[in-house]
N, C-alpha and C. Protein backbone atom coordinates (compact mmCIF):
# COMPACT_ATOMS: atom_id res chain seq x y z
N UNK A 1 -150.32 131.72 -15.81
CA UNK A 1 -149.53 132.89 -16.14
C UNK A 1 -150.43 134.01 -16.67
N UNK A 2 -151.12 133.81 -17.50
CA UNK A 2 -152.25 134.76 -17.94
C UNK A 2 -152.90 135.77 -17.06
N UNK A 3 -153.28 135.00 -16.02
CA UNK A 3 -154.38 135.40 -15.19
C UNK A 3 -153.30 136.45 -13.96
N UNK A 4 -151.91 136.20 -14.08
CA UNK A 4 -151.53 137.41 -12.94
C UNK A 4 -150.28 138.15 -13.98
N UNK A 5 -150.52 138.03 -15.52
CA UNK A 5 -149.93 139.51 -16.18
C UNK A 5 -150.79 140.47 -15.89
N UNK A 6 -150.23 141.63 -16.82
CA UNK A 6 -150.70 143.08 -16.81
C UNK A 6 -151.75 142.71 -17.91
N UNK A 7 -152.93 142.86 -17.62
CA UNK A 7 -154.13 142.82 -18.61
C UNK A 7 -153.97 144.02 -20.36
N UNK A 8 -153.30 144.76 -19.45
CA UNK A 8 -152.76 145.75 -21.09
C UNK A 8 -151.79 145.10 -21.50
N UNK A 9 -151.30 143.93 -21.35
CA UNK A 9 -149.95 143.10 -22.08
C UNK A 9 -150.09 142.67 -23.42
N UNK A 10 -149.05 143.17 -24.16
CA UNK A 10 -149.17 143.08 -25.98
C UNK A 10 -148.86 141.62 -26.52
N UNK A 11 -147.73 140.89 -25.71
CA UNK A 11 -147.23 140.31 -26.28
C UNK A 11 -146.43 139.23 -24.97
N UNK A 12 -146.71 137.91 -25.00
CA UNK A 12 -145.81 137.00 -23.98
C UNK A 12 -145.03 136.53 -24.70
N UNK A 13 -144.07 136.11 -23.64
CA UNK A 13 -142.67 135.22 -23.91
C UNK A 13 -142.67 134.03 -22.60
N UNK A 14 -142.47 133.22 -23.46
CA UNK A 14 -142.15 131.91 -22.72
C UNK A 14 -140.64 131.51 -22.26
N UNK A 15 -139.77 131.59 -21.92
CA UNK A 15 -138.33 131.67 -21.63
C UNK A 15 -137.79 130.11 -20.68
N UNK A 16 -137.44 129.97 -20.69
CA UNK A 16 -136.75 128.50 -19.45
C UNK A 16 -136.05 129.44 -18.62
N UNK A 17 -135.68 128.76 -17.25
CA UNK A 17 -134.67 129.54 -16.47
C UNK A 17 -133.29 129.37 -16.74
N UNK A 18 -132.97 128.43 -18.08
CA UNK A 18 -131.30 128.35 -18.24
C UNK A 18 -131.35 129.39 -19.18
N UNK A 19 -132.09 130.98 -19.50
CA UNK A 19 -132.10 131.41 -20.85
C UNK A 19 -131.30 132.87 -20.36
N UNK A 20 -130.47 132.97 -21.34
CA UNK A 20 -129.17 134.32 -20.76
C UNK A 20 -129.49 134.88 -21.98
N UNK A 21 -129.68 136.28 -21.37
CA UNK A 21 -130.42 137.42 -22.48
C UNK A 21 -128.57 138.06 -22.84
N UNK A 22 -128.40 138.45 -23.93
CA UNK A 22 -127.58 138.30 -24.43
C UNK A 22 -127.24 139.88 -25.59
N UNK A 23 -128.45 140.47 -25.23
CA UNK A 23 -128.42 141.85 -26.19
C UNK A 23 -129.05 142.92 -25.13
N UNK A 24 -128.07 144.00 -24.91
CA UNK A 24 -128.55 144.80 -23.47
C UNK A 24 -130.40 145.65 -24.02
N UNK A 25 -130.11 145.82 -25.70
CA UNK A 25 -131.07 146.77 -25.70
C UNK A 25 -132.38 145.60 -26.38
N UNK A 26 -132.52 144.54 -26.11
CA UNK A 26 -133.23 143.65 -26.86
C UNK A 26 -135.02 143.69 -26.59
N UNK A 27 -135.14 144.78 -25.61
CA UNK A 27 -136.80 144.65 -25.43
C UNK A 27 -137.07 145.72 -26.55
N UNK A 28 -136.17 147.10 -26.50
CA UNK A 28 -136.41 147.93 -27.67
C UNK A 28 -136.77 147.03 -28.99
N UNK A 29 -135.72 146.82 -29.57
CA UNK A 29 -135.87 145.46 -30.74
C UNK A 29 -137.26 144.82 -30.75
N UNK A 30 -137.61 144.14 -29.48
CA UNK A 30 -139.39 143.63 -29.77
C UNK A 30 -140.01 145.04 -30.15
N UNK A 31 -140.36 146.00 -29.40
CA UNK A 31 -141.09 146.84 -29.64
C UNK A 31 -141.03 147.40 -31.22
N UNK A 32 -139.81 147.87 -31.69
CA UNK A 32 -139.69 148.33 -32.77
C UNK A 32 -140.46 146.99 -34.01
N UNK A 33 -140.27 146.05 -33.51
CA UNK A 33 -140.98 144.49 -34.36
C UNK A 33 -142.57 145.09 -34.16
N UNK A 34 -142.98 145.49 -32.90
CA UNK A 34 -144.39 145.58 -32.82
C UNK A 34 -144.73 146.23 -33.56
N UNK A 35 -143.99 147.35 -33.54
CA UNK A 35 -145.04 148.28 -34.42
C UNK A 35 -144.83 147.78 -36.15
N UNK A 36 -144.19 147.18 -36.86
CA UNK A 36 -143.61 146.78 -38.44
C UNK A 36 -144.83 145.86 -38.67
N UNK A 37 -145.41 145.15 -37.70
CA UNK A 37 -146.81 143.94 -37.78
C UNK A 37 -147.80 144.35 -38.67
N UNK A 38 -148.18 143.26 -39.79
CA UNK A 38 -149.02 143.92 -40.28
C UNK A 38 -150.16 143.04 -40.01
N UNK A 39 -150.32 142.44 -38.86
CA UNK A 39 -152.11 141.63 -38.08
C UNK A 39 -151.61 141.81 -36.38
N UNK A 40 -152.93 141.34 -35.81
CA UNK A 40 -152.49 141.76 -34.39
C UNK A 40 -151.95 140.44 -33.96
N UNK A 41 -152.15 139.44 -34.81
CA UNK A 41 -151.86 137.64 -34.86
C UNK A 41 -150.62 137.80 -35.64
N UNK A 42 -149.50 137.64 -35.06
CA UNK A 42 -148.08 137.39 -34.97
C UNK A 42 -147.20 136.77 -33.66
N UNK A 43 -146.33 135.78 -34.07
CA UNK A 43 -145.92 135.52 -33.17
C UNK A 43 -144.05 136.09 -33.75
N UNK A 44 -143.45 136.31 -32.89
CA UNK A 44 -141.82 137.01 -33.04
C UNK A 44 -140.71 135.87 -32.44
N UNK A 45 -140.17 135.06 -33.40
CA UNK A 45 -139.39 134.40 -33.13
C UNK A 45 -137.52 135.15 -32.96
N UNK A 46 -137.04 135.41 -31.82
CA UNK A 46 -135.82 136.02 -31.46
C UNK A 46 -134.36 135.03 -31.69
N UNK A 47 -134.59 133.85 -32.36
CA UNK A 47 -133.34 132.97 -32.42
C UNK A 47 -133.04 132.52 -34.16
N UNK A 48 -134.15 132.39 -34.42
CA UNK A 48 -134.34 131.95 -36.15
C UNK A 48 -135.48 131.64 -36.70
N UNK A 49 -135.85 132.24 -38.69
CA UNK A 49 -136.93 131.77 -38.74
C UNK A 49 -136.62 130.49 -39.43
N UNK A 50 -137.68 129.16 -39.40
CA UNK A 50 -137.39 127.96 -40.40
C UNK A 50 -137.46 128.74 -41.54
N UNK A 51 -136.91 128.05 -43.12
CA UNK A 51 -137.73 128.39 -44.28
C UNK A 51 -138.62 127.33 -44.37
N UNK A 52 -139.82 128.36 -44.66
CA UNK A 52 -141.39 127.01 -44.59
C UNK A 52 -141.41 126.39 -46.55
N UNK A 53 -140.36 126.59 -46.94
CA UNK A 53 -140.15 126.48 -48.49
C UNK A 53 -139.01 125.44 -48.70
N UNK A 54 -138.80 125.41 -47.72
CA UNK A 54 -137.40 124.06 -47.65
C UNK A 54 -137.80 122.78 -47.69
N UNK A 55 -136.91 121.91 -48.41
CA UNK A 55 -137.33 119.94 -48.54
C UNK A 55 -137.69 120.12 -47.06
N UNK A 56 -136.85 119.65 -45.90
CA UNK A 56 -137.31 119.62 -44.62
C UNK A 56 -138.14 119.82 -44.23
N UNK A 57 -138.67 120.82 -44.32
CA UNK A 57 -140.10 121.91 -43.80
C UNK A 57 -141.60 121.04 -44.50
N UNK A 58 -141.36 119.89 -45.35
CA UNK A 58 -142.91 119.41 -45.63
C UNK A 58 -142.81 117.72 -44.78
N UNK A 59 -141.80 117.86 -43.47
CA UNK A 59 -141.30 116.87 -42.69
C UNK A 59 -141.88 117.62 -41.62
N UNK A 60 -143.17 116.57 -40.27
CA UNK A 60 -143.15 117.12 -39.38
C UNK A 60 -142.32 116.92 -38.74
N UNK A 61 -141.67 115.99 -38.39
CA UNK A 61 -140.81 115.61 -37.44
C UNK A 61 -139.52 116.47 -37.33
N UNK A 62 -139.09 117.13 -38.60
CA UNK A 62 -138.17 118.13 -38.47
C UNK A 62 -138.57 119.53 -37.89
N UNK A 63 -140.01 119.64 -38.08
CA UNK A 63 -140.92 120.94 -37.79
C UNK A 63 -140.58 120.52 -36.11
N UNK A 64 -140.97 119.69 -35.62
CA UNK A 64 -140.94 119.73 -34.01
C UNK A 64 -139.67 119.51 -33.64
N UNK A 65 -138.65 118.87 -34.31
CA UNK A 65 -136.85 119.14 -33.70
C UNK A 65 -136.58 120.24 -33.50
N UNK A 66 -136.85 121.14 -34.12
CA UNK A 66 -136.27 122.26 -34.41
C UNK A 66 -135.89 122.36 -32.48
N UNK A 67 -135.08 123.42 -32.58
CA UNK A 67 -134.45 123.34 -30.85
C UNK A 67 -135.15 124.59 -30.64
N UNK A 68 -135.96 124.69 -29.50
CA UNK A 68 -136.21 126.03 -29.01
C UNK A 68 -135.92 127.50 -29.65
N UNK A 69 -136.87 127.91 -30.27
CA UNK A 69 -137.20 128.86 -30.71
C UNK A 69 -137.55 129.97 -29.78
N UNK A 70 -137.84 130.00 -28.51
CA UNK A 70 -138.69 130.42 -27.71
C UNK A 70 -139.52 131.81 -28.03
N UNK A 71 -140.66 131.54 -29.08
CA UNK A 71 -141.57 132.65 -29.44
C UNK A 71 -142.15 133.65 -28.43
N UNK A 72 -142.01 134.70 -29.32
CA UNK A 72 -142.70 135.91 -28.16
C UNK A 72 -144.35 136.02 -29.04
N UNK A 73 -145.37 135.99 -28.25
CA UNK A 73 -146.92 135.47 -28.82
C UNK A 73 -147.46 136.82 -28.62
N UNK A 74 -147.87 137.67 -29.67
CA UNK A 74 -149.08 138.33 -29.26
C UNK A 74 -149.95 138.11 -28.36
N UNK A 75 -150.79 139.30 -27.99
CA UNK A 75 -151.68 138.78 -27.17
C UNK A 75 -152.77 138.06 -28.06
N UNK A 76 -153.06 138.53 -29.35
CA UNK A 76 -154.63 138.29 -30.39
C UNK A 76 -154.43 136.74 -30.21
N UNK A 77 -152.98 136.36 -31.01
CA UNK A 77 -153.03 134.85 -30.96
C UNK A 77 -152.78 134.13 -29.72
N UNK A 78 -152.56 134.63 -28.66
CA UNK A 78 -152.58 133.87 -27.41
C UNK A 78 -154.52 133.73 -27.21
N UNK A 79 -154.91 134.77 -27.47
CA UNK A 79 -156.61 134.54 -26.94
C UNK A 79 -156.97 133.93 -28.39
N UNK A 80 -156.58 133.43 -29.16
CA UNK A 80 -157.37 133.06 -29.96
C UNK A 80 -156.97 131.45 -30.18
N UNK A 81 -155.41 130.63 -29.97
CA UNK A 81 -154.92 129.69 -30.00
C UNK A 81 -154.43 129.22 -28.72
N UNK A 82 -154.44 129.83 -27.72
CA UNK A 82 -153.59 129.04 -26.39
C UNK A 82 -152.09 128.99 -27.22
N UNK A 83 -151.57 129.11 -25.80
CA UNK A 83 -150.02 128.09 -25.86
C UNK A 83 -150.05 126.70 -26.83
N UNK A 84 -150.99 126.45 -26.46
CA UNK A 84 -150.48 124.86 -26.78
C UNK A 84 -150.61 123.81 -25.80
N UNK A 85 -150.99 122.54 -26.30
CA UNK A 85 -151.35 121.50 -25.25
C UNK A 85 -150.39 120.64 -24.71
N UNK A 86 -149.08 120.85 -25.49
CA UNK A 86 -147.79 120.27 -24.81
C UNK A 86 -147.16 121.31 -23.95
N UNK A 87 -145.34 120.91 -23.51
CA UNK A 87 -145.11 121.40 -22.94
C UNK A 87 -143.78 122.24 -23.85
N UNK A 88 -143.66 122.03 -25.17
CA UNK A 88 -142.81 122.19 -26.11
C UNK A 88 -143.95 123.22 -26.41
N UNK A 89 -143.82 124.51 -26.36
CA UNK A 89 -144.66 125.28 -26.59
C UNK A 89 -144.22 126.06 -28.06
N UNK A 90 -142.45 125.97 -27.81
CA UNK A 90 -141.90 126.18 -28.95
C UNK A 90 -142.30 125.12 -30.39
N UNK A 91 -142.51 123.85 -30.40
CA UNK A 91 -142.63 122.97 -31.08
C UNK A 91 -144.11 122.87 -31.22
N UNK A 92 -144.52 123.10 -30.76
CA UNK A 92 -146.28 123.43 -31.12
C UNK A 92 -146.28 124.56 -32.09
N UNK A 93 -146.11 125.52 -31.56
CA UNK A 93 -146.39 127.03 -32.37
C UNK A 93 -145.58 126.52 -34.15
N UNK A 94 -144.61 125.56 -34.04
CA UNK A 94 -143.55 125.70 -35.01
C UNK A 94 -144.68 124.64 -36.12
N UNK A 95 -145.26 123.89 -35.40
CA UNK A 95 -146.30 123.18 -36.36
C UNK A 95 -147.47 123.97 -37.03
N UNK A 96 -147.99 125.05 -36.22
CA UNK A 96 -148.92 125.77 -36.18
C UNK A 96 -148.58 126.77 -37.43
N UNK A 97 -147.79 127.35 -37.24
CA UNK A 97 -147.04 128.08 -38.34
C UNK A 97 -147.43 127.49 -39.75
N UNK A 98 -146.41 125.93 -39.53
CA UNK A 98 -146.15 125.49 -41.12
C UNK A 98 -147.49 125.02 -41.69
N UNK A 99 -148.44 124.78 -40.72
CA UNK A 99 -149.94 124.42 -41.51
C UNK A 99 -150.42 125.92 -42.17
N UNK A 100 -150.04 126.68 -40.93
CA UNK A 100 -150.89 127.95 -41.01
C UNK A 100 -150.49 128.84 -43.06
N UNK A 101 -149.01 128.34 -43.18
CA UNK A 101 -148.17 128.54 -44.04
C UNK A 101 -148.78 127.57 -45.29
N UNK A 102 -148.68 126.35 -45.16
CA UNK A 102 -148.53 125.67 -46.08
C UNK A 102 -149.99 125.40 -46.78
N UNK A 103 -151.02 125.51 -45.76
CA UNK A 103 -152.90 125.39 -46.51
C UNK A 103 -153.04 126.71 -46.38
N UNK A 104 -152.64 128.07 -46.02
CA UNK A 104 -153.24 129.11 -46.18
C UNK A 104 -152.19 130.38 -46.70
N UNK A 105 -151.12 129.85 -47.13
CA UNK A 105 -149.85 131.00 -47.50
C UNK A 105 -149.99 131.90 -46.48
N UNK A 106 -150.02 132.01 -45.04
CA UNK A 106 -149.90 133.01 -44.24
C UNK A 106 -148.73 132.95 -43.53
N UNK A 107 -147.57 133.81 -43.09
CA UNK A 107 -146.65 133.59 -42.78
C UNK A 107 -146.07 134.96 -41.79
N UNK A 108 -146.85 134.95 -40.89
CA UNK A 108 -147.03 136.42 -40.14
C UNK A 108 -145.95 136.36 -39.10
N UNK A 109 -144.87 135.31 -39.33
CA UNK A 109 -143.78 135.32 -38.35
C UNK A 109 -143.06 136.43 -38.46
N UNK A 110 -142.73 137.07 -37.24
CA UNK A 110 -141.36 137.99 -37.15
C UNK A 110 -139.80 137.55 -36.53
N UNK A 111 -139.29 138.29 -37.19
CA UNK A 111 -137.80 137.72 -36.42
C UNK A 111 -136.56 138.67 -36.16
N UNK A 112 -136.02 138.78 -35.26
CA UNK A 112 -134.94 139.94 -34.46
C UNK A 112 -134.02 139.44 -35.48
N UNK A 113 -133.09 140.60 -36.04
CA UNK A 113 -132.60 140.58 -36.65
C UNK A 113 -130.71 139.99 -35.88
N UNK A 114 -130.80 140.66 -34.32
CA UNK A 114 -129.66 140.40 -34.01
C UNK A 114 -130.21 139.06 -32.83
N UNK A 115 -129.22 138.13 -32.35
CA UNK A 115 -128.94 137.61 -31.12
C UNK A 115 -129.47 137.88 -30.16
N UNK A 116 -130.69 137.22 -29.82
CA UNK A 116 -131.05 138.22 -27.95
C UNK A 116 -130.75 137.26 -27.05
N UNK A 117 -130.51 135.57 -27.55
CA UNK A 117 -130.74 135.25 -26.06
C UNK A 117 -129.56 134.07 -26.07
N UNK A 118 -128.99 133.06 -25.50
CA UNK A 118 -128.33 132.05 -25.84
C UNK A 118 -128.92 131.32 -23.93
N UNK A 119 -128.80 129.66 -24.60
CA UNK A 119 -129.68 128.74 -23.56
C UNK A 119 -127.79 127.79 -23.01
N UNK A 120 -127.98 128.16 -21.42
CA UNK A 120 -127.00 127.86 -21.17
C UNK A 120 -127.36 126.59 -20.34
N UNK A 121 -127.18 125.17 -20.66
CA UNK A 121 -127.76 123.93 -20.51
C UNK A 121 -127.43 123.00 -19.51
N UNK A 122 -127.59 122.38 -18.60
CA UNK A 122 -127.24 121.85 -17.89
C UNK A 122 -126.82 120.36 -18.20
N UNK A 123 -126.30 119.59 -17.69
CA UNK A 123 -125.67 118.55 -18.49
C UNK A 123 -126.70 117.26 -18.71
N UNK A 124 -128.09 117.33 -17.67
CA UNK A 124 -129.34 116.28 -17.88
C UNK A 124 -130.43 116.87 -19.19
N UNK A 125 -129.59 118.38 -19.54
CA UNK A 125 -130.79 118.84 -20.52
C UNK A 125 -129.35 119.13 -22.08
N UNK A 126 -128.84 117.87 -21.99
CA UNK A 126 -127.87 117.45 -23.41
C UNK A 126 -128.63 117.03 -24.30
N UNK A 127 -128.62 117.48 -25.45
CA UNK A 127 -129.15 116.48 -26.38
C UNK A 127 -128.19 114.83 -26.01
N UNK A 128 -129.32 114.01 -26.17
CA UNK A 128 -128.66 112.81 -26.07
C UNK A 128 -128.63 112.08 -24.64
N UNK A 129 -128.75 113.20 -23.58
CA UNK A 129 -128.57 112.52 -22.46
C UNK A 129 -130.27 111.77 -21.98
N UNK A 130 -130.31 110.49 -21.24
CA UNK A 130 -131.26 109.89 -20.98
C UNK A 130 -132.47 110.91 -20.69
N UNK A 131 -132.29 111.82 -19.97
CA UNK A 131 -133.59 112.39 -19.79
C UNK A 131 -134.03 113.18 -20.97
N UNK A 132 -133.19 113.86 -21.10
CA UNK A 132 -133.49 114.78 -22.75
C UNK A 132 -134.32 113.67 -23.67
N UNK A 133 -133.81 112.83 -24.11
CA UNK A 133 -134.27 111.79 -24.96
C UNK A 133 -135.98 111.53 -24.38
N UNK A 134 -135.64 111.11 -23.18
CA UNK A 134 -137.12 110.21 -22.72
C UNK A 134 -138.50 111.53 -22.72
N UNK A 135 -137.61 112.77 -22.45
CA UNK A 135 -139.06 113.56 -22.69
C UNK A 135 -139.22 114.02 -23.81
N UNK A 136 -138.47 114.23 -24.59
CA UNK A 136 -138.22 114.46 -25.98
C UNK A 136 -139.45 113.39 -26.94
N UNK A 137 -139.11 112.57 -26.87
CA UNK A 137 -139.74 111.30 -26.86
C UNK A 137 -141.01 111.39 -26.64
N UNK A 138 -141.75 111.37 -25.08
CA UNK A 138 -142.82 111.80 -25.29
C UNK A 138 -143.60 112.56 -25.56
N UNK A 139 -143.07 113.88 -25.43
CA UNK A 139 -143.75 115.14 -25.77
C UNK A 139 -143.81 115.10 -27.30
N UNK A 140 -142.97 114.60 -28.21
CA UNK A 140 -143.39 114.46 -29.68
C UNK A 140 -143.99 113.37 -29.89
N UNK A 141 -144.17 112.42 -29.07
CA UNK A 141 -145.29 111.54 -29.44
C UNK A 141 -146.79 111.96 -29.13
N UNK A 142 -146.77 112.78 -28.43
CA UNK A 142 -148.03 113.88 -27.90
C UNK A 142 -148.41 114.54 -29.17
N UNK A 143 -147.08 115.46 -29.15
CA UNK A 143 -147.60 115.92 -30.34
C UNK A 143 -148.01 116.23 -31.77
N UNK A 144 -147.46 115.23 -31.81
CA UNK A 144 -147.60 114.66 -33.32
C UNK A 144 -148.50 113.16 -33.09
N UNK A 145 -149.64 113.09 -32.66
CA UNK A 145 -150.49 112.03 -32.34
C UNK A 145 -151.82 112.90 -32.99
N UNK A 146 -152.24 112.15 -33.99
CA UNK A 146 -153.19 112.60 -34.90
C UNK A 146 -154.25 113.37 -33.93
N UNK A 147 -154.84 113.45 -32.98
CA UNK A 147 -155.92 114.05 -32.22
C UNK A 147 -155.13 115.62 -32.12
N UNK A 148 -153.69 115.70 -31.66
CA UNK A 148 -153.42 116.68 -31.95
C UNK A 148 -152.54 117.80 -32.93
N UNK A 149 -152.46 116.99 -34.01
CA UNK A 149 -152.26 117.33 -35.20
C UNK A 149 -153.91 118.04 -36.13
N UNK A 150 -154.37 117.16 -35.67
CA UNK A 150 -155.91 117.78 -35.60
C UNK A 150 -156.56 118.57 -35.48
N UNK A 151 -156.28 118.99 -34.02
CA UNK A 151 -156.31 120.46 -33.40
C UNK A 151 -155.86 121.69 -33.90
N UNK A 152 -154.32 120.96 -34.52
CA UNK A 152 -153.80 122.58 -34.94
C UNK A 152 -153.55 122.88 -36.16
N UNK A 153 -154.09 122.08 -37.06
CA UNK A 153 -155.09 122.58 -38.20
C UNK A 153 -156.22 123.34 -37.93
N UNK A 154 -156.92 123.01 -37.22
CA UNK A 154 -158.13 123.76 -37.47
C UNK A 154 -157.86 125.01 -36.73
N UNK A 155 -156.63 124.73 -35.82
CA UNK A 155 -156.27 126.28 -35.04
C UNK A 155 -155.97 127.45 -36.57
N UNK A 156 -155.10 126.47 -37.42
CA UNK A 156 -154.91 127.29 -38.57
C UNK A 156 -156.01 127.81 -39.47
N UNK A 157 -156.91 126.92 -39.14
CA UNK A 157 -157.68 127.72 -39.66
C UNK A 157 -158.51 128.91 -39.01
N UNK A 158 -158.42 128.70 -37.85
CA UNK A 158 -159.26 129.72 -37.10
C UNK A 158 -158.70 131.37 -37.02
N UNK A 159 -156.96 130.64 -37.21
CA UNK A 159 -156.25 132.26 -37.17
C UNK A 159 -156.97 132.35 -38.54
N UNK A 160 -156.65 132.28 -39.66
CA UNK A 160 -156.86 132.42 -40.82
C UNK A 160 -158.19 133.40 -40.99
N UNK A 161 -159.35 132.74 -40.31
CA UNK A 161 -160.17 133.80 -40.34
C UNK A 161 -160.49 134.71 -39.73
N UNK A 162 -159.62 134.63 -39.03
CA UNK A 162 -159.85 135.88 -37.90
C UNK A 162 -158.47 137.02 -38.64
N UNK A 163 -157.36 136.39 -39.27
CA UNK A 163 -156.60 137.55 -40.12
C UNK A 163 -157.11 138.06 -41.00
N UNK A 164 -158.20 137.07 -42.40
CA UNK A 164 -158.67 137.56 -43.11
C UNK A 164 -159.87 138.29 -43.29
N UNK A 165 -160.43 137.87 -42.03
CA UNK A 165 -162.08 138.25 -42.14
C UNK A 165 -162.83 136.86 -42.56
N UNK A 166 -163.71 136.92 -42.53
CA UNK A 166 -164.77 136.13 -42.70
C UNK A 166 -164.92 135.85 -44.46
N UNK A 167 -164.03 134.30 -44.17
CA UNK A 167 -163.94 133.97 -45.22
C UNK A 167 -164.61 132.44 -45.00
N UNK A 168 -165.51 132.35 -46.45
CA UNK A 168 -165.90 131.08 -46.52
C UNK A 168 -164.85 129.61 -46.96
N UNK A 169 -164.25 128.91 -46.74
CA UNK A 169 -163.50 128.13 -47.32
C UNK A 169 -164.14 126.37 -47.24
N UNK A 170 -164.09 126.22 -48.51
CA UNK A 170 -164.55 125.63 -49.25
C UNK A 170 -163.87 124.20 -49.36
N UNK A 171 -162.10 124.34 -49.33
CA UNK A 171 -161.99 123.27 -49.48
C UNK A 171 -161.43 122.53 -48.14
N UNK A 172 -161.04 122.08 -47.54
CA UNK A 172 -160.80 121.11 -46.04
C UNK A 172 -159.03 120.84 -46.12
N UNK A 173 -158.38 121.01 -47.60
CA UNK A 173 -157.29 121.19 -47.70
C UNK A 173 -156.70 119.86 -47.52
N UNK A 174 -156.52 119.38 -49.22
CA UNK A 174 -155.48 118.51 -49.52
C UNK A 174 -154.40 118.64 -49.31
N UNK A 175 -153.43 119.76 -49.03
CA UNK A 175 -152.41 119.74 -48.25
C UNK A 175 -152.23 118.85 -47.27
N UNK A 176 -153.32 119.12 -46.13
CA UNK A 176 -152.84 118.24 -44.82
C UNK A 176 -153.67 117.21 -44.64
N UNK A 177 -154.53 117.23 -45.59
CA UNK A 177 -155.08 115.08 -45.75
C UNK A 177 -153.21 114.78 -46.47
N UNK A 178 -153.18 115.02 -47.29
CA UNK A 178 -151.93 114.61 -47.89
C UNK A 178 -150.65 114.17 -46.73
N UNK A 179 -150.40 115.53 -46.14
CA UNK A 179 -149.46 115.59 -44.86
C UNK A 179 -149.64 114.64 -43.88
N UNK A 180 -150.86 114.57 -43.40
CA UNK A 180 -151.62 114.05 -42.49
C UNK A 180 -151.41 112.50 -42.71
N UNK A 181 -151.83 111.86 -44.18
CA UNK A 181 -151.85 111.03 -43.94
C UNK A 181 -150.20 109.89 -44.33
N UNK A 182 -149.89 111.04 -44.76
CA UNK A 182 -148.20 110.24 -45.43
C UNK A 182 -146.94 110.19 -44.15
N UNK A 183 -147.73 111.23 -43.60
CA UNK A 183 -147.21 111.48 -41.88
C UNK A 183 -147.47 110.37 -41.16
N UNK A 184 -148.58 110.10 -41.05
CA UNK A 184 -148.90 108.85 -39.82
C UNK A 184 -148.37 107.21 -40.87
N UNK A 185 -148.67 107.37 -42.09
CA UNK A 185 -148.11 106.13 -42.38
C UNK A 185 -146.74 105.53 -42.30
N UNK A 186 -145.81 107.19 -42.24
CA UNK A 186 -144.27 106.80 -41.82
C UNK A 186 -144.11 106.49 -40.23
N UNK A 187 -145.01 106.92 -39.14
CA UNK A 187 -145.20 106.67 -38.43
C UNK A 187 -144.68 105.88 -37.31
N UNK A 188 -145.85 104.82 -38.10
CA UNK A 188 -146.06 103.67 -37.93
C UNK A 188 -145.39 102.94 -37.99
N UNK A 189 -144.12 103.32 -39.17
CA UNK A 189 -143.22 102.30 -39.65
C UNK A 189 -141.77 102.67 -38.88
N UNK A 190 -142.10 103.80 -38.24
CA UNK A 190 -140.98 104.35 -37.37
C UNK A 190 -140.53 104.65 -36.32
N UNK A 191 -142.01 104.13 -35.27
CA UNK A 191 -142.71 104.54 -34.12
C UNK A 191 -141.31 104.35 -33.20
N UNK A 192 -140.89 103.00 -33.67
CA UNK A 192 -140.14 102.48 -32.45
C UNK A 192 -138.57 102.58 -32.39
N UNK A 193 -138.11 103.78 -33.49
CA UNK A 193 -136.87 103.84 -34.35
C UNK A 193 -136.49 104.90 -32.93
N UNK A 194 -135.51 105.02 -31.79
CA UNK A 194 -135.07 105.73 -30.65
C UNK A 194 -134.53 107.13 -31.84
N UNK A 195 -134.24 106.88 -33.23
CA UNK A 195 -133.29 108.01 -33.74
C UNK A 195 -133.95 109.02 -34.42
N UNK A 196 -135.65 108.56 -33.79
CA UNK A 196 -136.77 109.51 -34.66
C UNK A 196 -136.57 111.15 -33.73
N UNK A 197 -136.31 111.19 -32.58
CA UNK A 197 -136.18 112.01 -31.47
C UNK A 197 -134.96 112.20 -31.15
């Protein structure tokens, strides 16, 4: 997708084809978001923001439920983080965030104030129905599999210095040894629970 946008492009959106735009004047709305940014690393969530301050929110597994968000990505943080190595691109970014949030207090999310879009679903893409489940399933076992939990820490950290400038940091962040490791130990004990997904 990259390689046949408009090279002057500010900002992508990732969308599904069941997604019904739902506000006639809703590209105005992004734009008016563009210019309120205060880094060129923002991503604009158009459906809801989590609170990264909520019991839930120090739960990954609630961080990747969350249902499609479908973020609109700067370009800075698209060249500086990728999409993402799953296919939950929404559920990547939503992890990315709460590290980015929770070891570095940065919280550069934006959010439309009205309704732009509503996801009109087909009956194999139900919550609950066999296929929903089975990819559901794997794509959070993807992504929440320590190699790439891994990754997007240090993605957090990479925005981090590229928002702040060239900062030395010192500590490796007990936050997400903490997260990290109280995370994989529930895991383990839950791997095989169908009601984790």
């Amino acid at each position: 997708m990259i390689k046949i946008v408009n090279k002057n492009s500010r900002l992508y959106w990732i969308i599904s084809d069941d997604i019904k735009i739902t506000l006639s004047n809703w590209d105005g709305k992004v734009l008016k978001l563009l210019e309120s940014k205060n880094s060129d690393y923002f991503v604009i969530h158009p459906t809801h923001l989590t609170n990264l301050d909520s019991e839930g929110s120090h739960n990954l597994y609630s961080i990747v439920n969350i249902l499609e968000t479908y973020p609109i990505f700067s370009k800075s943080w698209i060249d500086l983080v990728g999409f993402g190595e799953v296919a939950f691109t929404d559920a990547w970014c939503s992890l990315l965030e709460f590290f980015l949030y929770k070891e570095h207090k940065i919280d550069n999310r934006l959010s439309l104030d009205e309704k732009v879009l509503e996801r009109e679903l087909c009956q194999h893409d139900l919550a609950g129905s066999e296929r929903y489940s089975a990819i559901r399933k794997e794509i959070h076992n993807e992504l929440l599999s320590y190699n790439t939990v891994t990754k997007i820490i240090n993605l957090a950290k990479n925005l981090t210095k590229a928002m702040t400038g060239p900062v030395i940091s010192i500590f490796i962040s007990s936050i997400s040894q903490e997260v990290m490791e109280g995370f994989f130990s529930d895991l383990e004990e839950t791997s095989d629970d169908p009601n984790n997904f």
